[in-house]
N, C-alpha and C. Protein backbone atom coordinates (compact mmCIF):
# COMPACT_ATOMS: atom_id res chain seq x y z
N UNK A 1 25.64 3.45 -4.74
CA UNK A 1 24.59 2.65 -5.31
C UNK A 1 24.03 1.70 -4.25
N UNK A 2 22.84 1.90 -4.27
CA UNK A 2 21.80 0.34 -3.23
C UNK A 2 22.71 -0.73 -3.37
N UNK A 3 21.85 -1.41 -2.73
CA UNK A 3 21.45 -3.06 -3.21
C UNK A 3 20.37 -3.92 -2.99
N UNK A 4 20.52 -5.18 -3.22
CA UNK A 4 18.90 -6.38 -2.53
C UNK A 4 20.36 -6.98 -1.71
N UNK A 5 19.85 -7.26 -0.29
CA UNK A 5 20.08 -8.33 0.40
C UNK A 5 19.08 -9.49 0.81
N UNK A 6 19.72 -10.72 0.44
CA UNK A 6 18.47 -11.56 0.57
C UNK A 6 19.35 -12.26 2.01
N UNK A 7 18.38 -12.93 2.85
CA UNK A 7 18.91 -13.88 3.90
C UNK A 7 18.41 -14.45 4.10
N UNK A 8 18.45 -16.00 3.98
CA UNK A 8 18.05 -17.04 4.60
C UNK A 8 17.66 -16.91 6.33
N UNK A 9 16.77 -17.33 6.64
CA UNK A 9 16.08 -16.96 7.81
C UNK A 9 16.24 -18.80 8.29
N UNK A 10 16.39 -18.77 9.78
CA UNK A 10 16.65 -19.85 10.70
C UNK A 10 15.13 -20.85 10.36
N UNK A 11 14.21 -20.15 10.43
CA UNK A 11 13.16 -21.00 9.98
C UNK A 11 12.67 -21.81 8.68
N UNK A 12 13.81 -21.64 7.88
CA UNK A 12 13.74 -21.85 6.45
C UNK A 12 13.85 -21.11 5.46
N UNK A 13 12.84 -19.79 5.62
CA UNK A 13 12.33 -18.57 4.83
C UNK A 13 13.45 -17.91 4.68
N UNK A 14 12.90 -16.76 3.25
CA UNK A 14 14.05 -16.17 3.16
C UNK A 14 13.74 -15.25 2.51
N UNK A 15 14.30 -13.68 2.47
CA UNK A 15 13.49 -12.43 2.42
C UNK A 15 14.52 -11.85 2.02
N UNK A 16 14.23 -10.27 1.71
CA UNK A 16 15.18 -9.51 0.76
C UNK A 16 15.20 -8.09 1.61
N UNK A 17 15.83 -7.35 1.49
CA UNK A 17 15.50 -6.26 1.99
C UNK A 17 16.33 -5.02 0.97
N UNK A 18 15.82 -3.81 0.41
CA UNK A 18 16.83 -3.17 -0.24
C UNK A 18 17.36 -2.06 0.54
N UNK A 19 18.67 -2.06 0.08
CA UNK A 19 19.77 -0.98 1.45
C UNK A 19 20.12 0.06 0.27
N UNK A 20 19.38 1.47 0.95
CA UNK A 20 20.40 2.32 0.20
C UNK A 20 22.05 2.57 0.16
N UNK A 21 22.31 4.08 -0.87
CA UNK A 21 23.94 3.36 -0.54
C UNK A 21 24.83 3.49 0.42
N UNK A 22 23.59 4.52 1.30
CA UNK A 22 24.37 4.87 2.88
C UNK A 22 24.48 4.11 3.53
N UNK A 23 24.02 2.85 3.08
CA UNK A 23 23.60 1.49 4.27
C UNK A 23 22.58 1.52 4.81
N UNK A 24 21.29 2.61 4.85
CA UNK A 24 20.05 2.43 5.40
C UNK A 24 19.06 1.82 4.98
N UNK A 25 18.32 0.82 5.17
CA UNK A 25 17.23 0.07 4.76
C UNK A 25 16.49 0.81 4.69
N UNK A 26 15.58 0.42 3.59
CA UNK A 26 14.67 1.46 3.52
C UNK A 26 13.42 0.43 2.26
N UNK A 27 13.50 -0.98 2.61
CA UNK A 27 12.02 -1.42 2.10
C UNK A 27 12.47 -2.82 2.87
N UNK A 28 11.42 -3.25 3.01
CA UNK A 28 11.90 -4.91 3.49
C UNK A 28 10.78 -5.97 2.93
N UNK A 29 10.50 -7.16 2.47
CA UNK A 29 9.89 -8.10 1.90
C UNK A 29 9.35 -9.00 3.00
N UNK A 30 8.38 -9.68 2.41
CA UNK A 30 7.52 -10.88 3.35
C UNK A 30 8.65 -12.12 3.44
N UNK A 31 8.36 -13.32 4.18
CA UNK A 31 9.10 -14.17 3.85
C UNK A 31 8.69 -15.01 3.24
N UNK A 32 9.43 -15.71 2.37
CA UNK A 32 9.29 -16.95 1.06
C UNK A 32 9.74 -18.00 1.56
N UNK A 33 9.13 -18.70 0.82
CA UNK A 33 9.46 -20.26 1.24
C UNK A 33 10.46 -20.87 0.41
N UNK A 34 10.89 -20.19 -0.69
CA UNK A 34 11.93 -20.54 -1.20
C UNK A 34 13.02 -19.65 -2.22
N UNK A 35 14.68 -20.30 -2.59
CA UNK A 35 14.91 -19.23 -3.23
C UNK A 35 14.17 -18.23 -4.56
N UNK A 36 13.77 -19.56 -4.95
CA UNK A 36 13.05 -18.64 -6.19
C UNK A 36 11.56 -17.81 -6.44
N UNK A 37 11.13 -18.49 -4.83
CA UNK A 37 10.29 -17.38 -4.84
C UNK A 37 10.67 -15.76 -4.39
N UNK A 38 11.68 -15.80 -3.75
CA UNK A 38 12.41 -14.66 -3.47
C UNK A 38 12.85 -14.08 -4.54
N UNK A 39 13.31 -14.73 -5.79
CA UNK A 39 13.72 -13.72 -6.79
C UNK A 39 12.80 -13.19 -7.23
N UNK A 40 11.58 -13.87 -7.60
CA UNK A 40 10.21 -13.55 -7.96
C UNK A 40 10.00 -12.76 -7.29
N UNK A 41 9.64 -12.74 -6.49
CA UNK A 41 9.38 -11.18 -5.57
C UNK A 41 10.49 -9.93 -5.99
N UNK A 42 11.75 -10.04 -5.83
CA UNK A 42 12.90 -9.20 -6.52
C UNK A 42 12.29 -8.81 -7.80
N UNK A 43 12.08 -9.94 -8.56
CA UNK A 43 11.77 -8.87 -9.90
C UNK A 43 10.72 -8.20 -9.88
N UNK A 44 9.62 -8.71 -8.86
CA UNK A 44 8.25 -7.91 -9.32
C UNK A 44 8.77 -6.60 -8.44
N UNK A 45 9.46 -6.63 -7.59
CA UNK A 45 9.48 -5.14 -6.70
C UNK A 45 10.16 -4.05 -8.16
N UNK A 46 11.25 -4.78 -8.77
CA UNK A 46 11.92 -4.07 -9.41
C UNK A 46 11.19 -3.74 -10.98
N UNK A 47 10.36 -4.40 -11.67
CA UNK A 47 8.99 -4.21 -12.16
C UNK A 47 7.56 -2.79 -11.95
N UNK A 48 7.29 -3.35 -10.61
CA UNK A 48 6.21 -2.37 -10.21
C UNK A 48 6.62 -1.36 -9.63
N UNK A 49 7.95 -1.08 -8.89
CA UNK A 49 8.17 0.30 -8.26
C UNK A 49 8.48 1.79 -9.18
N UNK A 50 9.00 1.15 -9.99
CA UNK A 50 8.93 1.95 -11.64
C UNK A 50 7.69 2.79 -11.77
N UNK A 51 6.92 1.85 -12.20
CA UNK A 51 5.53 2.24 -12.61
C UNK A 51 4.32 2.47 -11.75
N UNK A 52 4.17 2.06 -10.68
CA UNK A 52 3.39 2.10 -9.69
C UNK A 52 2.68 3.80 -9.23
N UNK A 53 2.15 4.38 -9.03
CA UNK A 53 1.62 5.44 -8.50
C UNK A 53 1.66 5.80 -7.35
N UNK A 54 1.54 6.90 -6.57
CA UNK A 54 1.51 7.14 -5.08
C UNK A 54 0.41 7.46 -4.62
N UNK A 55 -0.53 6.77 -4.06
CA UNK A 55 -1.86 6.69 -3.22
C UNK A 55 -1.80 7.04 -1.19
N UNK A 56 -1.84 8.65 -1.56
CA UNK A 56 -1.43 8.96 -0.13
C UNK A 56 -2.63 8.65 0.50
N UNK A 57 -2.86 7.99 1.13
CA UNK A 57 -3.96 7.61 2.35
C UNK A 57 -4.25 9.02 3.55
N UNK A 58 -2.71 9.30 3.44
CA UNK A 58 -3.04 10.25 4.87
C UNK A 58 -4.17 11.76 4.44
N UNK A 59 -4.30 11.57 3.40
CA UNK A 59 -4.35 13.29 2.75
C UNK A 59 -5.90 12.70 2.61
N UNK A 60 -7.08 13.54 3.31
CA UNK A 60 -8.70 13.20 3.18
C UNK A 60 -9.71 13.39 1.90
N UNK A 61 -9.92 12.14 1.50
CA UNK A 61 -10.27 12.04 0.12
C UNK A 61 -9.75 11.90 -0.86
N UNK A 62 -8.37 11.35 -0.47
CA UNK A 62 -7.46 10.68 -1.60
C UNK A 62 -7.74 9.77 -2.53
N UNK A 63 -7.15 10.31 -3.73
CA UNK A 63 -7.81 9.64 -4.79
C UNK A 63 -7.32 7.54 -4.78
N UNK A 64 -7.88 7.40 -4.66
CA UNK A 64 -7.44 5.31 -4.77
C UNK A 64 -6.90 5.48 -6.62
N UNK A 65 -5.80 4.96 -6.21
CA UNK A 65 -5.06 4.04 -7.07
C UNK A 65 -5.13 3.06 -7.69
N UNK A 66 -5.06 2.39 -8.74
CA UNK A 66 -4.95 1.14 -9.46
C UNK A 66 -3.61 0.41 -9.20
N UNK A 67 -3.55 -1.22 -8.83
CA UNK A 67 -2.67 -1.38 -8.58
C UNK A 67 -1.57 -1.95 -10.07
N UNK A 68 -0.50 -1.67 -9.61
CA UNK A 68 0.17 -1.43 -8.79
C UNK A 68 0.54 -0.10 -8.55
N UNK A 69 0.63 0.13 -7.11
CA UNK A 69 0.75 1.07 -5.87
C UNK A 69 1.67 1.44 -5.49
N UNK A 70 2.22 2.65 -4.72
CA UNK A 70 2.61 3.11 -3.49
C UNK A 70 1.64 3.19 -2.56
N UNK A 71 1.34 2.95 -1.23
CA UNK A 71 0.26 3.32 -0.37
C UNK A 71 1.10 4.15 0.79
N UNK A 72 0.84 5.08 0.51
CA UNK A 72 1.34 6.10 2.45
C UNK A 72 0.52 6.33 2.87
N UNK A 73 0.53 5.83 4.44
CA UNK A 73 -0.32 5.47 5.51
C UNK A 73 0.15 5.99 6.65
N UNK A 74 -0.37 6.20 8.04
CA UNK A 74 0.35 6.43 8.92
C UNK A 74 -0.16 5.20 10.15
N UNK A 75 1.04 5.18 11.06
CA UNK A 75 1.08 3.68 11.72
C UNK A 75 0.18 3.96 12.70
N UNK A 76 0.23 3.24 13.82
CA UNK A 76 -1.11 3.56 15.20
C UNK A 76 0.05 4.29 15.89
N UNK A 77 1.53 4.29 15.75
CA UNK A 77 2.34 5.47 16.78
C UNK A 77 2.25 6.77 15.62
N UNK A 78 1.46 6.72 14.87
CA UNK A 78 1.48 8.08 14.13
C UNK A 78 2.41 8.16 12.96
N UNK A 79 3.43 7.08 12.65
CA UNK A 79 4.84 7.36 12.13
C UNK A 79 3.92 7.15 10.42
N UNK A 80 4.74 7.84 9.47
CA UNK A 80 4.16 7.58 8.01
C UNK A 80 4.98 6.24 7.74
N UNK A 81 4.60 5.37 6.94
CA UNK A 81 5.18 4.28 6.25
C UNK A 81 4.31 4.24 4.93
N UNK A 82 5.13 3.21 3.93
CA UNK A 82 4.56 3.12 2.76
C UNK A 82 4.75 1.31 2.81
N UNK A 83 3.87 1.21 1.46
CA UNK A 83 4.01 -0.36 1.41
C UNK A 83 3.67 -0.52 -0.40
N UNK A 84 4.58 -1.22 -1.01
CA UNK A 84 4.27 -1.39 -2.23
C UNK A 84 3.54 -2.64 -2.37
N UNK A 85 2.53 -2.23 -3.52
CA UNK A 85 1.49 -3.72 -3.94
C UNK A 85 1.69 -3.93 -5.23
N UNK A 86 2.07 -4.96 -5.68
CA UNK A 86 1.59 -5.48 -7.29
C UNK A 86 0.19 -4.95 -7.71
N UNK A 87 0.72 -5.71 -9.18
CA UNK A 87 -0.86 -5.52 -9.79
C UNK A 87 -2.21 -6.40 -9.00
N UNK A 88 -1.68 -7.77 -8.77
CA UNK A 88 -2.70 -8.39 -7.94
C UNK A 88 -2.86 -8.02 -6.73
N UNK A 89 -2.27 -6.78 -6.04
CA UNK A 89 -2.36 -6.35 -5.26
C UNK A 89 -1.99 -7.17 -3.84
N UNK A 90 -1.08 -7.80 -3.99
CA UNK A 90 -0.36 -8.29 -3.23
C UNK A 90 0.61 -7.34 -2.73
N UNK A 91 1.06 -6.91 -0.91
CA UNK A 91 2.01 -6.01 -0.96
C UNK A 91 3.40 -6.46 -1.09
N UNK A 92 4.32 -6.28 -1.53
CA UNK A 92 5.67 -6.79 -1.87
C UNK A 92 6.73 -6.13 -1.38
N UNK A 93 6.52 -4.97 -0.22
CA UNK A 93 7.54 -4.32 0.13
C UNK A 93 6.89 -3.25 0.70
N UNK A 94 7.70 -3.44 2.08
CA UNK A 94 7.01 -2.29 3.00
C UNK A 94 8.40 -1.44 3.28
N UNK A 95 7.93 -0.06 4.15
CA UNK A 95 9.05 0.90 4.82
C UNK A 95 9.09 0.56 6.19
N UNK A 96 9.88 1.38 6.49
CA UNK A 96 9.63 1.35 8.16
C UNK A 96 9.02 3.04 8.22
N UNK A 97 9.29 3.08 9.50
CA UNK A 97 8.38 4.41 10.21
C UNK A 97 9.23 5.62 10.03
N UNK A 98 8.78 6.57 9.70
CA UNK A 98 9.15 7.77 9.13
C UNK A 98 8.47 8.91 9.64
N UNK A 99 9.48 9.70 10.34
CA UNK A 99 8.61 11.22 11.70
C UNK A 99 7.76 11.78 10.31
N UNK A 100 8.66 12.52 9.47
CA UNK A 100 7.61 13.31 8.42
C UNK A 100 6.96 11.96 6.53
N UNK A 101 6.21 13.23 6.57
CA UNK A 101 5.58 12.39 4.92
C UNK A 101 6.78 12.57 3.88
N UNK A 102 7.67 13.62 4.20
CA UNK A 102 8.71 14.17 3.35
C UNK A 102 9.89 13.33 3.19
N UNK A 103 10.10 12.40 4.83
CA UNK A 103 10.77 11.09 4.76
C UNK A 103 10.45 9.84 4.16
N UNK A 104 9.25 9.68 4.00
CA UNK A 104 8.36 8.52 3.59
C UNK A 104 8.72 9.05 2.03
N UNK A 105 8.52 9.74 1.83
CA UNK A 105 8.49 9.75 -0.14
C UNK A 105 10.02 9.87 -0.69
N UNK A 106 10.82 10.07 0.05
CA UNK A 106 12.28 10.14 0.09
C UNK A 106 12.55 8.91 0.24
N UNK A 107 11.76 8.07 0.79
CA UNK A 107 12.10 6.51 0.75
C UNK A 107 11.68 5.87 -0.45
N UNK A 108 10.93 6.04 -1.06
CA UNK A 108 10.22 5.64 -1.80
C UNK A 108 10.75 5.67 -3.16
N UNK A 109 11.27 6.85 -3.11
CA UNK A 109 12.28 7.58 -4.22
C UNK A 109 13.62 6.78 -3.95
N UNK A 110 14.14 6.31 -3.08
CA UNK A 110 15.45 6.33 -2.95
C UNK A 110 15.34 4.51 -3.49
N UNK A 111 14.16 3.88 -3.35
CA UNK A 111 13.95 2.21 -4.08
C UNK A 111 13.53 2.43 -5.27
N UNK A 112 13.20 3.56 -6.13
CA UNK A 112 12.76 3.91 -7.42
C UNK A 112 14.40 3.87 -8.19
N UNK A 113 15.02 4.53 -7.43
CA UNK A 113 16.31 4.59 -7.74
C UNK A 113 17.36 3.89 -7.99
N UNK A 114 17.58 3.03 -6.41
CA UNK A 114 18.14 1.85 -6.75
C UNK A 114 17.72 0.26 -6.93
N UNK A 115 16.52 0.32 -7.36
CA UNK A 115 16.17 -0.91 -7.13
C UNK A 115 16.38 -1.56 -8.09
N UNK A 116 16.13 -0.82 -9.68
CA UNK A 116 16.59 -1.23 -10.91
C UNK A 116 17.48 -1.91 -11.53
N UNK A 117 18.82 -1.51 -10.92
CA UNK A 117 19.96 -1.82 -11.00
C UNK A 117 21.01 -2.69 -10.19
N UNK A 118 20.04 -2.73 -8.79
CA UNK A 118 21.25 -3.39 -7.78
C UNK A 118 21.68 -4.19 -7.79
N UNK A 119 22.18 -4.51 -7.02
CA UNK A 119 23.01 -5.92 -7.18
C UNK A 119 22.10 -6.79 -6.04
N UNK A 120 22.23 -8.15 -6.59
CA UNK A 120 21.96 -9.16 -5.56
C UNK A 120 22.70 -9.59 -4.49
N UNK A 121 22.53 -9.13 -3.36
CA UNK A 121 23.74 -9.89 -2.68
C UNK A 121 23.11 -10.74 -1.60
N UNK A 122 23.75 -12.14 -1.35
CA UNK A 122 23.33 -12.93 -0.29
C UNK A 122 24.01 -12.67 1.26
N UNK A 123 23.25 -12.75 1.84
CA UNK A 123 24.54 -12.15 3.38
C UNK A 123 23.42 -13.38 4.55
N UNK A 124 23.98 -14.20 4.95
CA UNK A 124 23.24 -15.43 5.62
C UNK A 124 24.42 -15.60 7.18
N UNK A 125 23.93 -15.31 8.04
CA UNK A 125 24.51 -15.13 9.27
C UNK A 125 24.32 -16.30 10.21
C-alpha cells in the first residue's frame, strides 16, 4: 500500500509527496505555507484524482477537459509527465518524467489507487 509523506521544508513550507508501495514517488505537491494548508491540498488530491478525467495533450486535437483533470504533456527533454488540477483549476500534483506515455498513465493509476486510503505520514529531516 502507498502513502502521503508530508515534510516540513527548511524554509518554513511544507509539501506532500505520494510514494507508491515500492517506495517510488510518483506525484509531488507545491509548497504551503502551512500545516493545514497541506492537508487541504491532501484532501483535494484525494477528492479530484478519483474523478478527474485524462486530457492527453500529446495526442493532436485532443479533446480539453473540464476541470478537474489529468493533463499528459511532454517536457522540453521530451519526457511525458502529468499534472493534476482541481476544479478551480489549480494544479495540485505533478509527476516526474516518464521515457513512455504507458509510464505516465501507470503513474497516474498507481495515485488513483493509493491515494484514497493512505496513510499520512510525517518524515521531517
Amino acid at each position: 500500500m502507498g502513502k502521503i509523506v508530508v515534510k516540513h521544508n527548511d524554509n518554513g513550507g511544507v509539501s506532500f509527496r505520494v510514494v507508491a508501495g515500492n517506495g517510488e514517488i510518483v506525484g509531488v505537491s507545491e509548497t504551503y505555507s502551512s500545516d493545514k494548508a497541506c492537508e487541504n491540498g491532501i484532501e483535494s488530491v484525494r477528492k479530484n484524482a478519483i474523478e478527474a478525467n485524462i486530457e492527453d495533450q500529446t495526442k493532436e486535437g485532443y479533446e480539453v477537459q473540464k476541470n478537474p483533470k489529468w493533463e499528459i504533456y511532454k517536457d522540453k527533454k521530451g519526457e511525458f509527465r502529468f499534472r493534476l488540477k482541481a476544479r478551480n483549476g489549480e494544479i495540485i500534483l505533478v509527476g516526474e518524467g516518464y521515457v513512455s506515455k504507458a509510464g505516465c498513465k501507470n503513474g497516474i493509476d498507481s495515485i488513483k489507487r493509493n491515494v484514497p486510503d493512505a496513510p499520512v505520514v510525517v518524515k521531517d529531516e
